[in-house]
C-alpha atoms as a PDB file:
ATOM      1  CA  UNK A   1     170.023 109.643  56.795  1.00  0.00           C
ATOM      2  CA  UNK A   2     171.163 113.176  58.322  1.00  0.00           C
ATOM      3  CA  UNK A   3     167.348 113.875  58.415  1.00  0.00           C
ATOM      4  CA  UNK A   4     166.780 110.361  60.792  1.00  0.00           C
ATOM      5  CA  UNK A   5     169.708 111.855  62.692  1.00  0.00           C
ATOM      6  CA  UNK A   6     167.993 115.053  63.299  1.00  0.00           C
ATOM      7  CA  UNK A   7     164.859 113.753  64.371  1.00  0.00           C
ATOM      8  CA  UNK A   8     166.236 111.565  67.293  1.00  0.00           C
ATOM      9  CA  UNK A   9     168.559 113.835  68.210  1.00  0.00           C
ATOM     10  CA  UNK A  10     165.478 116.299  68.896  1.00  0.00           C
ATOM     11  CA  UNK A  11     163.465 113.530  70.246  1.00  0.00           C
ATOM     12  CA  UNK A  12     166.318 112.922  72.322  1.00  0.00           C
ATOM     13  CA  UNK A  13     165.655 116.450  73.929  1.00  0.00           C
ATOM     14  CA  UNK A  14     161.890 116.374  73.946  1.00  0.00           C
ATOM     15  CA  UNK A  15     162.184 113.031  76.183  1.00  0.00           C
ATOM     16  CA  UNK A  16     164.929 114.343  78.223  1.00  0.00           C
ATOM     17  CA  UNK A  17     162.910 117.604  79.176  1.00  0.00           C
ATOM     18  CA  UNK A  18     159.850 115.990  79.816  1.00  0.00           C
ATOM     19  CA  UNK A  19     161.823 113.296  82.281  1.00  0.00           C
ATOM     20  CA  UNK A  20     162.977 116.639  84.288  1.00  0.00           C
ATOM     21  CA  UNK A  21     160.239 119.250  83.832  1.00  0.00           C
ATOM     22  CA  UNK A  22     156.741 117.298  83.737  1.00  0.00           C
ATOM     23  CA  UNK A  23     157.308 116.307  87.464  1.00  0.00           C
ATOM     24  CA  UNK A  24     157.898 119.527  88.919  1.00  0.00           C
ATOM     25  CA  UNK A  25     155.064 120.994  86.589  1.00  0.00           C
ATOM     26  CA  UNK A  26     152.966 118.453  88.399  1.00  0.00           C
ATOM     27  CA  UNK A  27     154.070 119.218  91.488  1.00  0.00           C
ATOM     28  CA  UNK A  28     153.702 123.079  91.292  1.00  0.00           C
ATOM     29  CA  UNK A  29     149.576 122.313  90.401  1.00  0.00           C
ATOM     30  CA  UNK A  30     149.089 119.976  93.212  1.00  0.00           C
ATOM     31  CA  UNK A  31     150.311 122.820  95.003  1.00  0.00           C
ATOM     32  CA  UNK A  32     148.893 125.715  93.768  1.00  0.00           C
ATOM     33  CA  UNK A  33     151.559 127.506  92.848  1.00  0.00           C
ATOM     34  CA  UNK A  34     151.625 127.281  89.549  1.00  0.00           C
ATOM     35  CA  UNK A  35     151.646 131.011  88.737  1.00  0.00           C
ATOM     36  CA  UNK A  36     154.130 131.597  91.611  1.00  0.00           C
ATOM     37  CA  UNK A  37     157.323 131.859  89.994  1.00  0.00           C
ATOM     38  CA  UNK A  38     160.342 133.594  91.960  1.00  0.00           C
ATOM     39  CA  UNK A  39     159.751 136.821  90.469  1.00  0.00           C
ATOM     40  CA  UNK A  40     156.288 137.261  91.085  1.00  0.00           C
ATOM     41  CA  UNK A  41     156.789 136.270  94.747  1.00  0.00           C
ATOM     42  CA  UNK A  42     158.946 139.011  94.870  1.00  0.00           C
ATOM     43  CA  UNK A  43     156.424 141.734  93.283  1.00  0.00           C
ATOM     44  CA  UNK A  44     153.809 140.022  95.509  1.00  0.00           C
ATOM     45  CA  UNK A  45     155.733 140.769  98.392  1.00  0.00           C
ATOM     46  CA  UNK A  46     157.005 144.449  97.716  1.00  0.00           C
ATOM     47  CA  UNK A  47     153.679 146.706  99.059  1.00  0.00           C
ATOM     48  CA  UNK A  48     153.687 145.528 102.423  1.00  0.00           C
ATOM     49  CA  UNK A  49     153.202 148.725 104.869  1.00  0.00           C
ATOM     50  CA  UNK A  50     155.611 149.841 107.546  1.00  0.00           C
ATOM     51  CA  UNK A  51     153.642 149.169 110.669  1.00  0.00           C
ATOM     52  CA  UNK A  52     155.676 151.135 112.791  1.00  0.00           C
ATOM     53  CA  UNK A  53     154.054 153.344 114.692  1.00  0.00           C
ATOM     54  CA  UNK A  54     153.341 156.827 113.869  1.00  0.00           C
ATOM     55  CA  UNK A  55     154.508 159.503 116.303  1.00  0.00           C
ATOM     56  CA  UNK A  56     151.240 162.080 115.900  1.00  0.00           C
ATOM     57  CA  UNK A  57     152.667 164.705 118.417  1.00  0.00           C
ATOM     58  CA  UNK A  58     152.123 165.816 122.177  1.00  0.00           C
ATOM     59  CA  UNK A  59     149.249 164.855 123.848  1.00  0.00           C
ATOM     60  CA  UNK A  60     147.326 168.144 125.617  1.00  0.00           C
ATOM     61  CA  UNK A  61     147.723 168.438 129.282  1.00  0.00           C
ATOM     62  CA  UNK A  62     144.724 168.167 131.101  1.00  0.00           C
ATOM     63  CA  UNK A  63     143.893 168.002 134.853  1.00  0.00           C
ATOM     64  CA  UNK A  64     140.152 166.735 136.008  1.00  0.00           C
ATOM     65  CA  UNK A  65     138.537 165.549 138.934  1.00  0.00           C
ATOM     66  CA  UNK A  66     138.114 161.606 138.930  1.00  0.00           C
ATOM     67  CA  UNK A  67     135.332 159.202 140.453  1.00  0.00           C
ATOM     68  CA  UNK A  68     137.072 159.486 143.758  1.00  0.00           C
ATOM     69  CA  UNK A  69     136.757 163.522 143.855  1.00  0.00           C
ATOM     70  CA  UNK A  70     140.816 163.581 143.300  1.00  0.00           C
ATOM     71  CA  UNK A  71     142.297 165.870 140.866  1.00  0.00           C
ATOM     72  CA  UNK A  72     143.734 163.500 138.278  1.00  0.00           C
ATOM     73  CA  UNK A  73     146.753 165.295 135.631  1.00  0.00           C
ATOM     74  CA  UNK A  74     148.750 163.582 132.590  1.00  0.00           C
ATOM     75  CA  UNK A  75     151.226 163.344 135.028  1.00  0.00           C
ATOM     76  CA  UNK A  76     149.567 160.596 136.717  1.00  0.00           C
ATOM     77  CA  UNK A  77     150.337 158.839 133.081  1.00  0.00           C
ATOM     78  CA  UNK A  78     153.999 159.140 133.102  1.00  0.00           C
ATOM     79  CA  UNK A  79     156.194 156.186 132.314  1.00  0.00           C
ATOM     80  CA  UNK A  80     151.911 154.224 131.465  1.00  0.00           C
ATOM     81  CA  UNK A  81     150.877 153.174 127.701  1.00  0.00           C
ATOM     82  CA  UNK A  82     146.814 154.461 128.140  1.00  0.00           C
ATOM     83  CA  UNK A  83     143.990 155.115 126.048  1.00  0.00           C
ATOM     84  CA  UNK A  84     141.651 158.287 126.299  1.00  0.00           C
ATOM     85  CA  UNK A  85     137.960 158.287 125.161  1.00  0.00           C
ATOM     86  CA  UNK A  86     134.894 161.075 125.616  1.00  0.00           C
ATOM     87  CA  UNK A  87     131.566 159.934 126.783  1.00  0.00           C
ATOM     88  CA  UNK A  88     128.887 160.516 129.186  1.00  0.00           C
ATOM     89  CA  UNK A  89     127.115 158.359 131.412  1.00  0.00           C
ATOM     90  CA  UNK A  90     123.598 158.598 130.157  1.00  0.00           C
ATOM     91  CA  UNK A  91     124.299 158.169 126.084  1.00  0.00           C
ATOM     92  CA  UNK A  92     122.026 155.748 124.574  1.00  0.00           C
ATOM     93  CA  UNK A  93     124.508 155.264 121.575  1.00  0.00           C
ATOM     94  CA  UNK A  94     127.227 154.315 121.059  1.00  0.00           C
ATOM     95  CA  UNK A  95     129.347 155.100 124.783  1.00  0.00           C
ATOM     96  CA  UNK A  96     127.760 151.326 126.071  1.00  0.00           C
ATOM     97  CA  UNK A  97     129.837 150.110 123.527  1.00  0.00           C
ATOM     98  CA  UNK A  98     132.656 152.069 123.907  1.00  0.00           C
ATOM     99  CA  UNK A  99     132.787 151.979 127.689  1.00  0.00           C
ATOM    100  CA  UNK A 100     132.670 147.826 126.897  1.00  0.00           C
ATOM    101  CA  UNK A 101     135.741 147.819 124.282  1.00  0.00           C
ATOM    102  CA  UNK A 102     137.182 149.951 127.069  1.00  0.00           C
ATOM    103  CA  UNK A 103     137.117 146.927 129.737  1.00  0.00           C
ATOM    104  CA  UNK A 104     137.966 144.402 127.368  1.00  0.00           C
ATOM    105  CA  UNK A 105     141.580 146.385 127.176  1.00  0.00           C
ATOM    106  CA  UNK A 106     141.368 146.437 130.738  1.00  0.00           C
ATOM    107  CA  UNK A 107     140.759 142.561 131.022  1.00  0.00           C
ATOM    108  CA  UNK A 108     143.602 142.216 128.413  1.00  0.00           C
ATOM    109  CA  UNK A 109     146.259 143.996 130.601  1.00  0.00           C
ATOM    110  CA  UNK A 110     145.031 143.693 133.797  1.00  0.00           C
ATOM    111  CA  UNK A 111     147.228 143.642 136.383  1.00  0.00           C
ATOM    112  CA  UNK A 112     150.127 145.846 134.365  1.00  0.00           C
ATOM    113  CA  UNK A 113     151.058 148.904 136.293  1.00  0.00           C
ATOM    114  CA  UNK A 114     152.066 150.422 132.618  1.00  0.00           C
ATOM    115  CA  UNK A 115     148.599 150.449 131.018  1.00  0.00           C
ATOM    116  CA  UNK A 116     145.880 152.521 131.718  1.00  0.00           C
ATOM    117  CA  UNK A 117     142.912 154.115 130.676  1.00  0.00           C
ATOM    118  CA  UNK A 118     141.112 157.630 131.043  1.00  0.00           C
ATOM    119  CA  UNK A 119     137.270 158.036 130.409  1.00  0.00           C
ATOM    120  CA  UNK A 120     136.285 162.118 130.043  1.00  0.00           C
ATOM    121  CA  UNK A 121     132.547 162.958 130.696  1.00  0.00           C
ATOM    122  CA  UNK A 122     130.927 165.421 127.972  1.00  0.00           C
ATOM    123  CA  UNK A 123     127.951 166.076 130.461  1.00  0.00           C
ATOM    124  CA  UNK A 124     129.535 167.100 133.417  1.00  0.00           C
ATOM    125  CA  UNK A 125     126.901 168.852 134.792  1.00  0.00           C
ATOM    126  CA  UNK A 126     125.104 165.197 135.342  1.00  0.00           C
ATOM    127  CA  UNK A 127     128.333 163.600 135.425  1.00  0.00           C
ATOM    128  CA  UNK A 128     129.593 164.061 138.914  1.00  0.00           C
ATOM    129  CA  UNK A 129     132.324 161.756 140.547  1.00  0.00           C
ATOM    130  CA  UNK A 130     129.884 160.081 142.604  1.00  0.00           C
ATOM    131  CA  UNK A 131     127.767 159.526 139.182  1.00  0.00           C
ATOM    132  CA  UNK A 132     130.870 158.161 137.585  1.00  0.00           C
ATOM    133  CA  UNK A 133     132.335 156.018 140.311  1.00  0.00           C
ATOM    134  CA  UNK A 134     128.561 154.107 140.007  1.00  0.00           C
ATOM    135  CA  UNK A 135     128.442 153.994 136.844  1.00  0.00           C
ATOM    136  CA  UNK A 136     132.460 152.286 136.966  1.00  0.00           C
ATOM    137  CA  UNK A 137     131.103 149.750 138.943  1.00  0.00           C
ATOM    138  CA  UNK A 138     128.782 148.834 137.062  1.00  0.00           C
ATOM    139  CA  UNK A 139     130.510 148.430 133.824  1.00  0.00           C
ATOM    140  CA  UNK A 140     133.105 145.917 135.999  1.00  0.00           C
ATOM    141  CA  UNK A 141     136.272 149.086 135.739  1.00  0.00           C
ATOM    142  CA  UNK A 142     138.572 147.391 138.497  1.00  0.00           C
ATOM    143  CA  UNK A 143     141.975 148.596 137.122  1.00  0.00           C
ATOM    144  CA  UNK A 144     143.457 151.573 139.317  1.00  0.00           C
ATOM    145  CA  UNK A 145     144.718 153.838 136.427  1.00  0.00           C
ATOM    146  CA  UNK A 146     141.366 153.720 135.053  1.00  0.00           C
ATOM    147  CA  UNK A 147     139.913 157.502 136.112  1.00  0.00           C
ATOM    148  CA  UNK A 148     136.324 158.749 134.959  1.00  0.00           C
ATOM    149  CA  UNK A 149     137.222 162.095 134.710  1.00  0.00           C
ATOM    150  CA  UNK A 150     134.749 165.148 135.135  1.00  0.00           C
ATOM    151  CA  UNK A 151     134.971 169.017 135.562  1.00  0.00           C
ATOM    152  CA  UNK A 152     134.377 172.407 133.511  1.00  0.00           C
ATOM    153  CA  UNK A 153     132.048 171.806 130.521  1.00  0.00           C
ATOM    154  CA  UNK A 154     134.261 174.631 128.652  1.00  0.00           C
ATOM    155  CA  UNK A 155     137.547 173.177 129.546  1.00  0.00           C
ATOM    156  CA  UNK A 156     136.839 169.859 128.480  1.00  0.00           C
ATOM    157  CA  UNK A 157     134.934 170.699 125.099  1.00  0.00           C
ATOM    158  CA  UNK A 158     138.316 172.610 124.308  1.00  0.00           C
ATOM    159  CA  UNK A 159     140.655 169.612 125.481  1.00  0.00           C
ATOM    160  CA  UNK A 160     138.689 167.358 122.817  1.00  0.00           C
ATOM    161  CA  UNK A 161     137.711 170.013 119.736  1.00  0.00           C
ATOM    162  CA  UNK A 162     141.156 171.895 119.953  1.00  0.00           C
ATOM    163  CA  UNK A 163     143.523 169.981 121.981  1.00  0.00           C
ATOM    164  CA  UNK A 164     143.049 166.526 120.640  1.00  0.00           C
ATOM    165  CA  UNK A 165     140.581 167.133 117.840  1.00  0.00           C
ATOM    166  CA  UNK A 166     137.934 164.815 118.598  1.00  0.00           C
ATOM    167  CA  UNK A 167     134.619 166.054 117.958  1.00  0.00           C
ATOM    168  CA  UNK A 168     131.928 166.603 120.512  1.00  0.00           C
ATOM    169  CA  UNK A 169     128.994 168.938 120.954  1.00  0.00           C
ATOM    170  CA  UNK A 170     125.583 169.277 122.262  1.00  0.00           C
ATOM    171  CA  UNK A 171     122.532 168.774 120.026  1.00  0.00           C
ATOM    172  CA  UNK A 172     118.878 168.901 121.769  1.00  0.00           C
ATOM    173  CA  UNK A 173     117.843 166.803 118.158  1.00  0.00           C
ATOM    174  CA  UNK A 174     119.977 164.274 118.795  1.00  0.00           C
ATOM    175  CA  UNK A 175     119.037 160.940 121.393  1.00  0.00           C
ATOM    176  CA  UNK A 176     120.845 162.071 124.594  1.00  0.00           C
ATOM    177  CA  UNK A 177     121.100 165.810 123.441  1.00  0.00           C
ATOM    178  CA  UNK A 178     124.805 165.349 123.176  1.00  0.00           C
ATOM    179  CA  UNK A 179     127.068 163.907 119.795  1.00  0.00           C
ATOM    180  CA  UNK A 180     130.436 162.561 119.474  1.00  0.00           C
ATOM    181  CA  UNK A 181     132.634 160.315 118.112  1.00  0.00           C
ATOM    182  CA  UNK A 182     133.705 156.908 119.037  1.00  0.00           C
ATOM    183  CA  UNK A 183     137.628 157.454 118.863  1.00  0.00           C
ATOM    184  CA  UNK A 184     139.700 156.299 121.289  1.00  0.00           C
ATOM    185  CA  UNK A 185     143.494 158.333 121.871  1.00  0.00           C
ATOM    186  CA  UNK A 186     146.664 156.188 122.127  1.00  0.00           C
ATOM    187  CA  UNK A 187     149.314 157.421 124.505  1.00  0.00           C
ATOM    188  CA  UNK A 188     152.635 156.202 124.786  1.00  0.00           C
ATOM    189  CA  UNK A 189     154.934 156.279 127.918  1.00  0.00           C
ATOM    190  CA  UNK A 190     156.187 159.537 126.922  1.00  0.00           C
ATOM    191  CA  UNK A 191     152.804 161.535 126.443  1.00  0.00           C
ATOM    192  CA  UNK A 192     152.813 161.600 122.753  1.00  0.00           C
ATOM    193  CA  UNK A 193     150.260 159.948 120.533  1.00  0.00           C
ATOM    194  CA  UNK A 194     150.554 157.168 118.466  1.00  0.00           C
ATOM    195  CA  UNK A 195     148.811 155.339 115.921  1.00  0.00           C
ATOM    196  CA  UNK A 196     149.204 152.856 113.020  1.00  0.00           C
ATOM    197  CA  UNK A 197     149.098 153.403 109.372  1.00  0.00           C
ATOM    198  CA  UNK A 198     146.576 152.359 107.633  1.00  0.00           C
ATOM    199  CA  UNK A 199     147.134 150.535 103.526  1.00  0.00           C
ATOM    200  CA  UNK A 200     147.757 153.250 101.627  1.00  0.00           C
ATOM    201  CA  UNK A 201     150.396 154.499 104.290  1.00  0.00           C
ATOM    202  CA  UNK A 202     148.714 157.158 106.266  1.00  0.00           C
ATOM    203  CA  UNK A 203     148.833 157.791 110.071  1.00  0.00           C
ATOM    204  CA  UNK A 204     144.988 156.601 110.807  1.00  0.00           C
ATOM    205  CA  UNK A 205     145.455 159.284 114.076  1.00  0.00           C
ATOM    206  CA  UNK A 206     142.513 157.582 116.410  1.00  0.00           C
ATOM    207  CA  UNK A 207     141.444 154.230 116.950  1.00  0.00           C
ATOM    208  CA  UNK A 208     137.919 153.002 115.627  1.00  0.00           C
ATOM    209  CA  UNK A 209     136.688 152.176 119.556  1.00  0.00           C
ATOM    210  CA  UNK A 210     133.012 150.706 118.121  1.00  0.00           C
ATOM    211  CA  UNK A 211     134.372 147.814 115.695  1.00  0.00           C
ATOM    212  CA  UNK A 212     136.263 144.646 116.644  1.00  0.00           C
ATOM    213  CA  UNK A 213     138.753 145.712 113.806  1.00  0.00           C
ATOM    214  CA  UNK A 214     139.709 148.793 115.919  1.00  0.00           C
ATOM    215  CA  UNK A 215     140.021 147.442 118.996  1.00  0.00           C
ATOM    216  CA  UNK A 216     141.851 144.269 117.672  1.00  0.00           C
ATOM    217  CA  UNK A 217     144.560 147.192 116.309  1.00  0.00           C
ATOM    218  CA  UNK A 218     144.969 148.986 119.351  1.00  0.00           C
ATOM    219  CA  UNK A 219     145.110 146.427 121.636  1.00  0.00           C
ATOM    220  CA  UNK A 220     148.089 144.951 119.633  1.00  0.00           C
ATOM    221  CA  UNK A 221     149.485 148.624 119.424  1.00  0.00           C
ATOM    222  CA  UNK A 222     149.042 149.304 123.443  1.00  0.00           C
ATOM    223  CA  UNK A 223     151.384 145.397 123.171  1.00  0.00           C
ATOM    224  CA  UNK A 224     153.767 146.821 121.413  1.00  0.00           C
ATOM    225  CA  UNK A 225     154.149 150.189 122.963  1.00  0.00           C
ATOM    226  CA  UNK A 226     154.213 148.904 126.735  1.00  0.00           C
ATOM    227  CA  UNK A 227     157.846 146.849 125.143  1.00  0.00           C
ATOM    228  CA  UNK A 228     159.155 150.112 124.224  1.00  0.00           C
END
C-alpha cells in the first residue's frame, strides 16, 4: 500500500512538471533559442569591443599649394572632421578608386561646412594646380574644403613616410612608376587622428580607402566625430 502511495505521489510530480515545463520547452524550439539560457546570453554578450575612437596623436602640419594656386595649411582644417589621402593624377591603380570612395564621402556630407577632404599629389612634377583642378572636375569634387594639394616632391614624401607614415615611393618597375598605399587619414576637429579598433582591440590607425568595408567605417566614424 505505501508502495501505491509512492508511485502516485511521484506520478503526481512527473504530470505536474510536464503541465509547466513541456510548453515553454516547446516554445524555446519554435524559437530557436533553445540553447540560449540566461547565462549564456550573458557570456555571448561579454567580448563586444569598445568602439570608441582611438586618439592616434597629432596630425603633421603641412602647407601646399591647391588646384586654385593658393597656399592651403592645416589651419584651413580647424574646427572641420576631414580625411587625407596620397595619389597622383595619372595612376592606373588603385587612385581611380580611391579618388571615387573620396566623392562618395563628399556626396555623403555635402553641404557640411565641418567635413572636408585633402587629396596630396605624389608626382608633383606632372601634378600642377592647373593639372589637378582638371582632373577635380572631372571626378565631380564640388565641395569647397576639398583641396588637391601639390608642391616639393621632398617635402611631401617626408609628410607621408615620416610625418604620417603612409608609404609612398617611386618605382620605374611598377605601372605608373610610382607605389603607394590606399589609406586614407582621419582628422578630427582638433587636428589629431583618429581611428577605430578593430576585433581583437587594436587602433586599426588608417582607413582601408579601396574596400566598401573601409569606407562604410569611416564614413560612420567622420558621423560620429563631426557630433563631437
Amino acid at each position: 500500500m505505501l508502495k501505491n502511495k509512492s508511485y502516485i505521489g511521484i506520478s503526481f510530480v512527473i504530470l505536474v512538471f510536464g503541465i509547466y515545463a513541456i510548453p515553454k520547452i516547446v516554445d524555446r524550439v519554435q524559437n530557436n533559442s533553445i540553447v540560449q539560457g540566461d547565462r549564456l546570453d550573458k557570456v555571448s554578450g561579454s567580448k563586444e569591443v569598445d568602439q570608441k575612437l582611438v586618439k592616434v596623436g597629432p596630425a603633421p602640419k603641412f602647407e601646399l599649394t591647391n588646384q586654385d594656386n593658393v597656399k592651403i595649411s592645416n589651419d584651413f582644417y580647424k574646427g572641420k572632421v576631414y580625411v587625407l589621402e596620397f595619389f597622383f593624377a595619372t595612376c592606373p591603380s588603385i587612385c581611380p578608386k580611391m579618388n571615387a570612395n573620396m566623392v562618395t564621402l563628399q556626396n555623403a556630407f555635402f553641404g557640411n561646412p565641418n567635413f572636408g577632404i585633402v587629396s596630396i599629389t605624389i608626382d608633383p612634377l606632372h601634378d600642377t594646380p592647373a593639372v589637378l583642378k582638371e582632373h577635380g572636375e572631372l571626378l565631380g569634387a564640388k565641395s569647397a574644403n576639398w583641396n588637391f594639394l601639390t608642391g616639393d616632391k621632398d617635402y611631401i614624401y617626408n609628410l607621408s613616410n615620416k610625418g604620417f607614415n603612409i608609404y609612398v615611393g617611386e618605382n620605374s618597375k611598377v605601372s605608373g612608376g610610382f607605389e603607394h598605399s590606399g589609406l586614407f587619414a582621419l582628422i578630427d576637429k582638433k587636428g589629431n587622428i583618429r581611428c577605430r579598433k578593430d576585433d581583437y582591440g587594436n587602433p586599426i590607425l588608417y582607413y582601408d580607402g579601396l574596400e566598401k568595408k573601409g569606407v562604410r567605417e569611416i564614413q560612420q566614424d567622420i558621423q560620429a566625430l563631426l557630433k563631437e
